[in-house]
N, C-alpha and C. Protein backbone atom coordinates (compact mmCIF):
# COMPACT_ATOMS: atom_id res chain seq x y z
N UNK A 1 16.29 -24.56 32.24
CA UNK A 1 15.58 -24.77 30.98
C UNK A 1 14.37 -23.85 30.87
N UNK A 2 13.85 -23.50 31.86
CA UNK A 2 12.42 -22.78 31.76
C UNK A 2 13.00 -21.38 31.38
N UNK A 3 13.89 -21.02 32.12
CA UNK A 3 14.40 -19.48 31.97
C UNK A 3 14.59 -19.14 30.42
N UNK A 4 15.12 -20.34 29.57
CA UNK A 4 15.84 -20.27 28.31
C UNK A 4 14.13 -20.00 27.57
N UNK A 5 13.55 -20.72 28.20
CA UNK A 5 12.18 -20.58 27.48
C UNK A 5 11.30 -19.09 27.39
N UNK A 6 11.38 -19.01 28.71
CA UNK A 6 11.05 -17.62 28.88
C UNK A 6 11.38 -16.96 28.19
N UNK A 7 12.52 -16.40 28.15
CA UNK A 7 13.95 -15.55 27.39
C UNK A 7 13.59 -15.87 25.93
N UNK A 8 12.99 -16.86 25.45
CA UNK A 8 12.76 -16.91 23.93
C UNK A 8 11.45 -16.19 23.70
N UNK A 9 10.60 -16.04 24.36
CA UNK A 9 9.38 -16.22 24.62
C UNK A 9 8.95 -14.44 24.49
N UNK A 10 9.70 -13.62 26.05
CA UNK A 10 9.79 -12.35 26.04
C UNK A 10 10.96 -12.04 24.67
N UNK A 11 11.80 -12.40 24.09
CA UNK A 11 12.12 -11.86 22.71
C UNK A 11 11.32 -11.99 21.64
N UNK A 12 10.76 -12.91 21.58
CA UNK A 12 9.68 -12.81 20.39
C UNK A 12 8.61 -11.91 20.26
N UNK A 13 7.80 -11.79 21.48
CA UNK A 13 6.95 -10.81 21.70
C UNK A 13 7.63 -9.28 21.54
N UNK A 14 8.83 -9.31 21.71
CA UNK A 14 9.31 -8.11 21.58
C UNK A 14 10.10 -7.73 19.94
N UNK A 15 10.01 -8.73 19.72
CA UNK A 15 10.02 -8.77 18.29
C UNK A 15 8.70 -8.66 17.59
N UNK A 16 7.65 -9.02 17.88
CA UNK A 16 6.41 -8.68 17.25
C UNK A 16 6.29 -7.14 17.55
N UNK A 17 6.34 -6.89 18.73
CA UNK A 17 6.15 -5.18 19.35
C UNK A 17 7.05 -4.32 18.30
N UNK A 18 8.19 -4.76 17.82
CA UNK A 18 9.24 -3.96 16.96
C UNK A 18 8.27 -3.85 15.77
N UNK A 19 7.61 -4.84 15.57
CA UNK A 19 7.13 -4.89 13.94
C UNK A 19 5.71 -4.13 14.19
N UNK A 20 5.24 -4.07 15.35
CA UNK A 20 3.87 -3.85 14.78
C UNK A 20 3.98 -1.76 15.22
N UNK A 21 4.74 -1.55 16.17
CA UNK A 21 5.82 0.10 15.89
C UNK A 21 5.93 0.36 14.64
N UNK A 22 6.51 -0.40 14.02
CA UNK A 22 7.24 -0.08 12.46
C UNK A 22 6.26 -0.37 10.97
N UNK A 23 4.81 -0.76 11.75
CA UNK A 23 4.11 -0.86 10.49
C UNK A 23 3.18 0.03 10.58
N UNK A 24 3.38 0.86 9.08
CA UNK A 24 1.71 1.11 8.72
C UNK A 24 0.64 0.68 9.38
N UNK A 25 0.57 -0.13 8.28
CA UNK A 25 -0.91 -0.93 9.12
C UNK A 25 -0.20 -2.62 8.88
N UNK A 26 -1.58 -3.29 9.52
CA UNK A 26 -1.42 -4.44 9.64
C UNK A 26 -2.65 -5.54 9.44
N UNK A 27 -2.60 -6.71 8.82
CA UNK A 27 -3.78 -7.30 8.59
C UNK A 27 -3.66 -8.81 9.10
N UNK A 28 -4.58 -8.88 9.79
CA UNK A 28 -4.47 -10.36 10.16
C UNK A 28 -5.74 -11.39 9.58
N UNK A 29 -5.14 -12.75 9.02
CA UNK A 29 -6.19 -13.34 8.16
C UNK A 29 -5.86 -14.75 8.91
N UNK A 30 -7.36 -15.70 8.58
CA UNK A 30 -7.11 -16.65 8.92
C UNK A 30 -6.42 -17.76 7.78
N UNK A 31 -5.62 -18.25 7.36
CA UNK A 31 -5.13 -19.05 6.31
C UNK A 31 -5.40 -20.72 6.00
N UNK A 32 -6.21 -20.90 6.64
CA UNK A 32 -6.20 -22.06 6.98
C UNK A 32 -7.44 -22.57 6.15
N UNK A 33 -7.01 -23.52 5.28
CA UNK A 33 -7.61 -24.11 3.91
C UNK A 33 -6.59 -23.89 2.34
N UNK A 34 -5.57 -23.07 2.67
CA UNK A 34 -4.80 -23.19 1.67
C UNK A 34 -3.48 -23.88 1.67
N UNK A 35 -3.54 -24.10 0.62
CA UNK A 35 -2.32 -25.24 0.06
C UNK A 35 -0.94 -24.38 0.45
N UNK A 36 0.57 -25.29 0.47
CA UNK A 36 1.52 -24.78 0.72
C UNK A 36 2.00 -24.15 -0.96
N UNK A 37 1.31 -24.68 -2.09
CA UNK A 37 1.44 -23.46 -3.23
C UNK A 37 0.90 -22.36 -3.11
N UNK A 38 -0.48 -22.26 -2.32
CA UNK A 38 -0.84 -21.04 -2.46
C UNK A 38 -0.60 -20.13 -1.28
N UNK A 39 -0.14 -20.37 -0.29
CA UNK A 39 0.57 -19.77 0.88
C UNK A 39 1.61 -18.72 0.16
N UNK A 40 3.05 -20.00 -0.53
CA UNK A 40 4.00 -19.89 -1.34
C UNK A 40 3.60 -18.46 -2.42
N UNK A 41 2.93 -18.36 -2.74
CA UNK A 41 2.33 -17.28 -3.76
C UNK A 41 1.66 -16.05 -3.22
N UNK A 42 0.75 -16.64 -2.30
CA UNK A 42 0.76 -14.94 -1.26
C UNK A 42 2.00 -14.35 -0.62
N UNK A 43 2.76 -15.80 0.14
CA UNK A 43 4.23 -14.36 0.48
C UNK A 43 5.10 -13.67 -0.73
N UNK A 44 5.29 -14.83 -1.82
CA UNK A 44 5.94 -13.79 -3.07
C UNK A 44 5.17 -12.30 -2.94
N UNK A 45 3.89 -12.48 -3.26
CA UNK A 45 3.32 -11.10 -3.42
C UNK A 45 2.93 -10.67 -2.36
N UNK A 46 3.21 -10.59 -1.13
CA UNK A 46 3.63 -9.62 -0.21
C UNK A 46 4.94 -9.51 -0.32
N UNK A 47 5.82 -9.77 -0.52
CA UNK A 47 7.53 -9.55 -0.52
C UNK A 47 7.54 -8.96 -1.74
N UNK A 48 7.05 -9.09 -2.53
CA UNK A 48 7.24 -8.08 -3.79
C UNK A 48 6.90 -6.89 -3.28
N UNK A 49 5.84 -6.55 -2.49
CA UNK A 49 5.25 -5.35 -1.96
C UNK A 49 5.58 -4.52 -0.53
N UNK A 50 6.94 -5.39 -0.34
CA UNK A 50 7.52 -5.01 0.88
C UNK A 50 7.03 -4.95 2.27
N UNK A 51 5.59 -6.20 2.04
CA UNK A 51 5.14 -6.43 3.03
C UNK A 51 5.74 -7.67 3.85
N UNK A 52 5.79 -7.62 5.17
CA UNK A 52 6.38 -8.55 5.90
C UNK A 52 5.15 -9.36 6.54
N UNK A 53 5.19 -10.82 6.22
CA UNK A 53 3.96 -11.86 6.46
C UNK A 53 4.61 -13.08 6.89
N UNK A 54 4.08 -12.85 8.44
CA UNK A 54 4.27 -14.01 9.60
C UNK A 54 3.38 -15.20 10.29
N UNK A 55 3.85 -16.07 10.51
CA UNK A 55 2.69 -16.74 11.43
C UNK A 55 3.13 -16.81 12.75
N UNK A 56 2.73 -16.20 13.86
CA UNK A 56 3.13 -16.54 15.37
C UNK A 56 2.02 -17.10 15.95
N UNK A 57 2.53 -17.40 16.92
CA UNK A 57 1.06 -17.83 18.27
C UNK A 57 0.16 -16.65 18.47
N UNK A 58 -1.00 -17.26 18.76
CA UNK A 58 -1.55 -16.00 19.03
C UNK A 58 -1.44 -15.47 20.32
N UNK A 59 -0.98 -16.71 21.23
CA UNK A 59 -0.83 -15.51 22.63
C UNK A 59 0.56 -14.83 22.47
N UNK A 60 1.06 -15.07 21.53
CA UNK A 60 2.59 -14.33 21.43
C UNK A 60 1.92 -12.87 20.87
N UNK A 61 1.22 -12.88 19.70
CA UNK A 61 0.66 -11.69 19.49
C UNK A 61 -0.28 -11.03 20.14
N UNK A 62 -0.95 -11.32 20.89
CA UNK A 62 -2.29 -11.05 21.75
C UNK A 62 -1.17 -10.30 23.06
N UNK A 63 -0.12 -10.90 23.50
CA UNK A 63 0.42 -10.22 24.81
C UNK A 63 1.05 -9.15 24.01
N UNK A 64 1.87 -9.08 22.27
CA UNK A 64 2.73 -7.92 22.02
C UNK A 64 1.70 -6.23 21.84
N UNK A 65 0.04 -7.12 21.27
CA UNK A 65 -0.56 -5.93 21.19
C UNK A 65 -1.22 -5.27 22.75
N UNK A 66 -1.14 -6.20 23.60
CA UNK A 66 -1.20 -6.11 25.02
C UNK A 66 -0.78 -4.90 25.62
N UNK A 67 0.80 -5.12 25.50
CA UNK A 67 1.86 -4.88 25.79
C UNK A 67 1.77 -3.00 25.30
N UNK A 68 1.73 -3.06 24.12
CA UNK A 68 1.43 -2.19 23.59
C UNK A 68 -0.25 -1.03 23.98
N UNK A 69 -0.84 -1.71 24.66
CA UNK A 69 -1.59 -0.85 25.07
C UNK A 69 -3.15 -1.22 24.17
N UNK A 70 -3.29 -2.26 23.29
CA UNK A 70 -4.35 -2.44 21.93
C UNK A 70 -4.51 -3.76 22.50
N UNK A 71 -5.44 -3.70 23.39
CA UNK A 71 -6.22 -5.60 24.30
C UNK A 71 -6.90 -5.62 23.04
N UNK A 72 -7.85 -4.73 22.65
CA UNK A 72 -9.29 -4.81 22.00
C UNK A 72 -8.87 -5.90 20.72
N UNK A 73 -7.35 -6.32 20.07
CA UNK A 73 -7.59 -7.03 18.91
C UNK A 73 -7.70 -8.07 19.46
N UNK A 74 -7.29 -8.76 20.67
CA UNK A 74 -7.39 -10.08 21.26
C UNK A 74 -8.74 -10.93 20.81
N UNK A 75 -9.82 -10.45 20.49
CA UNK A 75 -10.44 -10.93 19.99
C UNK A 75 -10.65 -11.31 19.22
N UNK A 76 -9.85 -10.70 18.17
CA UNK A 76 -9.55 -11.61 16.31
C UNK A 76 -8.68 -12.74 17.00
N UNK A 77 -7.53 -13.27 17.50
CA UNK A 77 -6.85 -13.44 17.64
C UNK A 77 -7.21 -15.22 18.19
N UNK A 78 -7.69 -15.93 17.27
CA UNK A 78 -8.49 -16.97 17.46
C UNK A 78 -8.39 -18.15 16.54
N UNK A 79 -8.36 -19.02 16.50
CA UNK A 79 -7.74 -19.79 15.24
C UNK A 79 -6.54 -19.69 14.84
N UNK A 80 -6.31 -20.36 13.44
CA UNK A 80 -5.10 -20.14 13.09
C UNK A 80 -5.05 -18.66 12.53
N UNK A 81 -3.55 -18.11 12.71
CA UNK A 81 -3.39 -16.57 12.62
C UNK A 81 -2.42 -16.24 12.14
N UNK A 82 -2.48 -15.44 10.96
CA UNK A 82 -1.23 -15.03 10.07
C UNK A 82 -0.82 -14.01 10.02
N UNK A 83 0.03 -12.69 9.93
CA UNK A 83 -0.19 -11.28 10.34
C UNK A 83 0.69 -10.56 9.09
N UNK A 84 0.12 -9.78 8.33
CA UNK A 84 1.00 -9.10 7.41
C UNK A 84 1.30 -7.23 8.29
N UNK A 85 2.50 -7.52 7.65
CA UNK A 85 3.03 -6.04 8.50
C UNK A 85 3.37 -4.80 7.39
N UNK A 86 2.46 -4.06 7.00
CA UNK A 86 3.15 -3.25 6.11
C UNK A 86 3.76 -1.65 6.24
N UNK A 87 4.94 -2.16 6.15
CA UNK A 87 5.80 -0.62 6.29
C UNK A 87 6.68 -0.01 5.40
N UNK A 88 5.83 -0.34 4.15
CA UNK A 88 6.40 0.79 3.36
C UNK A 88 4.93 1.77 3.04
N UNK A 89 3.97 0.65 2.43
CA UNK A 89 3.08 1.27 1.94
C UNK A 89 1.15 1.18 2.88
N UNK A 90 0.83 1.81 3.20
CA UNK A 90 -0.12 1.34 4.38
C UNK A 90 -1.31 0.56 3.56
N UNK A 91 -1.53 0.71 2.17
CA UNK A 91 -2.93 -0.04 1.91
C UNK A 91 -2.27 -1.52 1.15
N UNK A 92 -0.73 -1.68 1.12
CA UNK A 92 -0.78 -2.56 -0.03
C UNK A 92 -0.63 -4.09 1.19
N UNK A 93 -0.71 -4.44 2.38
CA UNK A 93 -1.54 -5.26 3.00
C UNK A 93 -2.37 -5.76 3.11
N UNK A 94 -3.53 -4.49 3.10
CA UNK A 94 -5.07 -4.42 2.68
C UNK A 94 -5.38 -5.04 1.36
N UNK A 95 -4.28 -4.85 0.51
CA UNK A 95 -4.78 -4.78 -0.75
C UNK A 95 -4.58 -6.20 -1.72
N UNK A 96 -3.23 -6.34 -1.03
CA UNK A 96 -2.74 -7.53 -1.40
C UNK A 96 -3.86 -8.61 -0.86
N UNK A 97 -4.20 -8.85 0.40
CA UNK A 97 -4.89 -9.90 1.10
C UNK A 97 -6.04 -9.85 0.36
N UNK A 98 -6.55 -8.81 -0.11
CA UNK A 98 -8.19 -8.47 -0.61
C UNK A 98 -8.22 -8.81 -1.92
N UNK A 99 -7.26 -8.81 -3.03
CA UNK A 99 -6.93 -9.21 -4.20
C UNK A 99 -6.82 -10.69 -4.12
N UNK A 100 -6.16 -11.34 -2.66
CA UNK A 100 -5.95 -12.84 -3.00
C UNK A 100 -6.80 -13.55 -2.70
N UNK A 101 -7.53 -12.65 -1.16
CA UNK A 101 -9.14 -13.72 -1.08
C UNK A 101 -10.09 -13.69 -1.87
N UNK A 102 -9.90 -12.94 -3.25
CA UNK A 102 -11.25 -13.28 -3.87
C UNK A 102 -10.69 -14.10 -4.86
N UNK A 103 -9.89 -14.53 -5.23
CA UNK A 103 -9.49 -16.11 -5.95
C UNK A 103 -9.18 -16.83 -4.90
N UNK A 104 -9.22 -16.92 -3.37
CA UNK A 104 -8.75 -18.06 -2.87
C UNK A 104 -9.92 -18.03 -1.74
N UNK A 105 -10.88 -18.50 -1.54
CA UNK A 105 -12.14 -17.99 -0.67
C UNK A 105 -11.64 -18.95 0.71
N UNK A 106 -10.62 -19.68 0.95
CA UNK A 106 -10.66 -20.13 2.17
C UNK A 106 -9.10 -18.91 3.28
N UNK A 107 -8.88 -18.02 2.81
CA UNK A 107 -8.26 -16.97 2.51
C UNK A 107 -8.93 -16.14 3.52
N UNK A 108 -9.20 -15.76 4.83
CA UNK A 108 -10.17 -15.26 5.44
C UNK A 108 -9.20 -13.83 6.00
N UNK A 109 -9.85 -12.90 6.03
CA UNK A 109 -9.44 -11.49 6.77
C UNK A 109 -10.31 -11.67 7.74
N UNK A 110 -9.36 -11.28 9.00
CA UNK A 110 -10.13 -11.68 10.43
C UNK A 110 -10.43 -9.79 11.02
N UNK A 111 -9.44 -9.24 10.88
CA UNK A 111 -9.10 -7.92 11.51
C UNK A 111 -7.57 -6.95 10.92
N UNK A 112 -7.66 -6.12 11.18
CA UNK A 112 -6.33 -5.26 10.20
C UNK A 112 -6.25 -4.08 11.59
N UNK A 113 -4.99 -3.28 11.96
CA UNK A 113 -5.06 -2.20 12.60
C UNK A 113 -4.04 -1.04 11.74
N UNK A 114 -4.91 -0.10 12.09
CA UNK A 114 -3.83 1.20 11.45
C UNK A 114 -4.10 2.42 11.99
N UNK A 115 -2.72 3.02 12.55
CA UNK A 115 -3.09 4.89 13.42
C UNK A 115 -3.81 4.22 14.60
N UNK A 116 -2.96 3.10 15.47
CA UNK A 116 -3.62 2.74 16.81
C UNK A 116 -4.91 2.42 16.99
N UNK A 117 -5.84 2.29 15.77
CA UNK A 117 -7.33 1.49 15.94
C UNK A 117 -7.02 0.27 15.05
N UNK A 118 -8.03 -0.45 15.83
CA UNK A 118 -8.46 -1.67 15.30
C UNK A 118 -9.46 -1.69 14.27
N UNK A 119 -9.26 -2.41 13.07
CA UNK A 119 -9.82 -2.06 11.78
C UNK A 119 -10.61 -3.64 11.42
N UNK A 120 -11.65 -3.51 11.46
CA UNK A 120 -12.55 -4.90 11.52
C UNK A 120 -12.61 -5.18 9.45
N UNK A 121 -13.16 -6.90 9.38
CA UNK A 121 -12.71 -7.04 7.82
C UNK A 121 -13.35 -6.07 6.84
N UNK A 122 -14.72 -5.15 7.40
CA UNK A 122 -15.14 -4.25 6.08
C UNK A 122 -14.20 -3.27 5.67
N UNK A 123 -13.69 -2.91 7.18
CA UNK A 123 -12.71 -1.69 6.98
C UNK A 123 -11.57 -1.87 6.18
N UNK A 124 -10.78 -2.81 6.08
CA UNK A 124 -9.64 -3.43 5.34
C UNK A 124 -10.02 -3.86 4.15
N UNK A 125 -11.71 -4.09 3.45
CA UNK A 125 -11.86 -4.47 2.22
C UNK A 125 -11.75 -3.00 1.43
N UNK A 126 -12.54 -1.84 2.48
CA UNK A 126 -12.78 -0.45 2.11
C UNK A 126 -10.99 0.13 1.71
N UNK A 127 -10.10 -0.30 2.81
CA UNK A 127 -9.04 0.33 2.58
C UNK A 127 -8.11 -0.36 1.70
N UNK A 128 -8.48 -1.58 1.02
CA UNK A 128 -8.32 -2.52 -0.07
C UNK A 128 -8.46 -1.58 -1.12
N UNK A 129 -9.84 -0.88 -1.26
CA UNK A 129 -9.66 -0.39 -2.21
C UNK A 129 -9.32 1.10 -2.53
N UNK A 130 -8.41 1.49 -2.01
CA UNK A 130 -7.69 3.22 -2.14
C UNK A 130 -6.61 2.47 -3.09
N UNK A 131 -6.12 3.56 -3.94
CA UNK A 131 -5.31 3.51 -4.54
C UNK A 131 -3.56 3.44 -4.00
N UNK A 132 -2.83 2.48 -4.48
CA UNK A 132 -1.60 2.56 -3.38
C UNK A 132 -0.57 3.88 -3.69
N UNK A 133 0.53 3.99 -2.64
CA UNK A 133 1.42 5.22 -2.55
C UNK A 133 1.81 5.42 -4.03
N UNK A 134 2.16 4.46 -4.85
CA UNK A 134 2.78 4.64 -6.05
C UNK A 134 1.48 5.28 -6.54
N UNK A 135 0.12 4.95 -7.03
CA UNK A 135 -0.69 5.18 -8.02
C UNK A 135 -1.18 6.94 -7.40
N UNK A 136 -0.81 7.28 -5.86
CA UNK A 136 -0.97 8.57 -5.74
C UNK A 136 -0.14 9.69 -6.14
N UNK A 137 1.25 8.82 -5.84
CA UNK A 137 1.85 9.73 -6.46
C UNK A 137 1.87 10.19 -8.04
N UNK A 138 1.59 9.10 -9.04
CA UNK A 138 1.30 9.38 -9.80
C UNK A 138 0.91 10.48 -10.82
N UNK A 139 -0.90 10.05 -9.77
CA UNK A 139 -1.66 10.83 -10.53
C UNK A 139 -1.14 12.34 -9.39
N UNK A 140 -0.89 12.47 -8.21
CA UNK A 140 -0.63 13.58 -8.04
C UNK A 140 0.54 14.71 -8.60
N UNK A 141 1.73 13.94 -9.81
CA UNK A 141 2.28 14.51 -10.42
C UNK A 141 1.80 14.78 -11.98
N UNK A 142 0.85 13.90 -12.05
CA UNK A 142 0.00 14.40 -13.52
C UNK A 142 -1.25 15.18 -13.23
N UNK A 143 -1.57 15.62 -12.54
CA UNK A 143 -2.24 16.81 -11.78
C UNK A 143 -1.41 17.90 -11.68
N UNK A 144 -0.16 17.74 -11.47
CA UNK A 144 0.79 18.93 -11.51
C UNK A 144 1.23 18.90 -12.87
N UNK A 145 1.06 18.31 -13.70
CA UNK A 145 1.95 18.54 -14.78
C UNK A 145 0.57 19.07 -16.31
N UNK A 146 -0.34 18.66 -15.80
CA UNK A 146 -1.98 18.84 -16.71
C UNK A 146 -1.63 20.82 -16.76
N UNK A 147 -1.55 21.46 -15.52
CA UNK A 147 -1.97 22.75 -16.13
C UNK A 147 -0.28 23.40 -16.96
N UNK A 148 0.86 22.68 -16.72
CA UNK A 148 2.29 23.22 -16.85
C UNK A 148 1.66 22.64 -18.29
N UNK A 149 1.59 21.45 -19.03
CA UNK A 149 1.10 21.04 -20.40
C UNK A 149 0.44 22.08 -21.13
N UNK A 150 -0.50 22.41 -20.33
CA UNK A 150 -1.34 23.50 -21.13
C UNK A 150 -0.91 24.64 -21.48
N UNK A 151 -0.43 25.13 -20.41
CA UNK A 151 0.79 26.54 -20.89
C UNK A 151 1.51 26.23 -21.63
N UNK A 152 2.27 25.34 -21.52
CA UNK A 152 3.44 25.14 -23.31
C UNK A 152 2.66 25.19 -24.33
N UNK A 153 1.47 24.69 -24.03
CA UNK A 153 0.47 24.75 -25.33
C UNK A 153 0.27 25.85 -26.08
N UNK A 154 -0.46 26.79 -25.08
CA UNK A 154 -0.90 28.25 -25.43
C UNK A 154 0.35 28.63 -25.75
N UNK A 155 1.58 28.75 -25.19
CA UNK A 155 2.70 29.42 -25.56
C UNK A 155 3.26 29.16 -26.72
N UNK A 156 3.24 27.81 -27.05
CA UNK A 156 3.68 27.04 -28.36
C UNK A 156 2.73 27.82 -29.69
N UNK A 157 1.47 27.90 -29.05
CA UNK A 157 0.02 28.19 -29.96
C UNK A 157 0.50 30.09 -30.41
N UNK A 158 1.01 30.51 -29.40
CA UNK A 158 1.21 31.75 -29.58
C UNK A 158 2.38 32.04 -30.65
N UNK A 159 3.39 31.42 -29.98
CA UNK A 159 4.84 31.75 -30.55
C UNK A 159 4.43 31.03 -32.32
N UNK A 160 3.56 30.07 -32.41
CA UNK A 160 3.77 29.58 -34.08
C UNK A 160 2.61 30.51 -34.33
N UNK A 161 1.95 31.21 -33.88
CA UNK A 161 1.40 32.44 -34.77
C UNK A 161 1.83 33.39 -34.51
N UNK A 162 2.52 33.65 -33.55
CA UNK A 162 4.04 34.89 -34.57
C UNK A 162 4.62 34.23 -35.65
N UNK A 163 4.68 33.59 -35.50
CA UNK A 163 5.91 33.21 -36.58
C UNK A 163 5.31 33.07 -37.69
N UNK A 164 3.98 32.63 -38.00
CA UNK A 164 3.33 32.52 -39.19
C UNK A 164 3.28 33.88 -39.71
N UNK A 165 2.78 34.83 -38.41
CA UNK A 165 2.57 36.45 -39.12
C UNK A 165 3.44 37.06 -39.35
N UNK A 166 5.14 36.98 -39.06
CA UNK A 166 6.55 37.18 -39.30
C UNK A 166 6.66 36.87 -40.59
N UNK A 167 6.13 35.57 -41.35
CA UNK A 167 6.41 35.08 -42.38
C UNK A 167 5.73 35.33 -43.31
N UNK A 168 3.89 35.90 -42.88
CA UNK A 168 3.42 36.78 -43.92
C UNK A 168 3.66 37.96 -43.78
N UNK A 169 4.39 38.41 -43.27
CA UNK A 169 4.62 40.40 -43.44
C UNK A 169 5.95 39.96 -44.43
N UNK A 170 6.52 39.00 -44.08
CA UNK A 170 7.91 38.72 -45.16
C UNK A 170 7.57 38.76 -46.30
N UNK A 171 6.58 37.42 -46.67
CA UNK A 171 6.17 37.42 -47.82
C UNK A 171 5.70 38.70 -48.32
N UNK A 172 4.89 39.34 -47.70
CA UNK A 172 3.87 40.56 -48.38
C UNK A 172 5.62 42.12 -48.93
N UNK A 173 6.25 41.76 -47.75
CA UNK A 173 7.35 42.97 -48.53
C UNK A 173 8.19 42.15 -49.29
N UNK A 174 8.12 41.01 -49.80
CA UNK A 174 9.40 40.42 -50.90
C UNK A 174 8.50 40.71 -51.81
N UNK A 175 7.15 40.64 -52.08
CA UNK A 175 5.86 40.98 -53.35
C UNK A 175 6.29 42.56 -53.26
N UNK A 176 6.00 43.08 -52.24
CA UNK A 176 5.87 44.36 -52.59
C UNK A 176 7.60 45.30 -53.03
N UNK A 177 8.73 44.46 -52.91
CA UNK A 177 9.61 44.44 -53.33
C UNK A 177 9.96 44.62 -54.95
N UNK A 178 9.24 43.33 -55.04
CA UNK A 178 9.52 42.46 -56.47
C UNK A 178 8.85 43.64 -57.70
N UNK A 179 7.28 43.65 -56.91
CA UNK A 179 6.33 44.53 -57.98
C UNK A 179 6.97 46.41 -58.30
């Protein structure tokens, strides 16, 4: 029986180790004061955002970041502990949690890590607020597309004043035709 325990025990941790490899970043909050509606409503909107949001033990997580070589978060790792994993987009963790604790104030950000450091709660409010992958790409294709706009412009601006002056040299030889 102990072995079976074990064996659950080292897979889980090695299942946290898979996830925390495969994320961006990561934010860990304390949750504890919210209702099972409003739990219910933060994972929708992390799952909308393709963030993955767990609750394990904390010595299950404390040995996977261990394990991994990152003791230093063991110290968030205190109370109750919730962990969002984001691997599609690295701020929308940050962003999501930072959007929900300020309508839900018992909603606590304990610590976040990203690029192998440990990211304490200012850092995750700061990286709360960057704009996410979608809104860069964005504006970084309407940055590319602002000076291509302008050239059709001038070119457009050019070509309809040929054409206006095409149409007064017309006019001026159908007069000078006529007379």
């Amino acid at each position: 029986m102990k072995e079976e325990v074990l064996q659950s025990k080292v897979a889980l941790v090695d299942e946290i180790k898979g996830k925390i490899e495969n994320s961006h970043s990561i934010v860990l909050v304390n949750y504890r004061g919210l209702n099972v509606e409003e739990v219910t409503e933060l994972r929708a909107k992390y799952r909308e955002a393709g963030v993955d949001y767990k609750v394990y033990k904390n010595t299950m997580m404390r040995r996977a970041f261990e394990e991994l070589g990152h003791e230093e978060i063991g110290e968030f790792l205190k109370g109750p502990s919730a962990i969002a994993f984001g691997t599609e987009d690295p701020v929308s963790p940050a962003k999501i949690t930072a959007d929900f604790a300020k309508d839900h104030e018992a909603l606590e950000i304990k610590a976040g890590f990203m690029d192998g450091a440990v990211m304490d709660q200012k850092a995750i409010e700061d990286l709360a607020k960057l704009p996410s992958k979608e809104e860069l790409i964005g504006k970084f294709l309407g940055g590319l597309n602002s000076p291509l706009q302008g050239m059709v412009n001038v070119m457009n601006g050019n070509l309809k004043g040929f054409v206006v002056a095409l149409n007064a040299i017309a006019e001026k030889k159908k007069e000078e035709e006529t007379a």
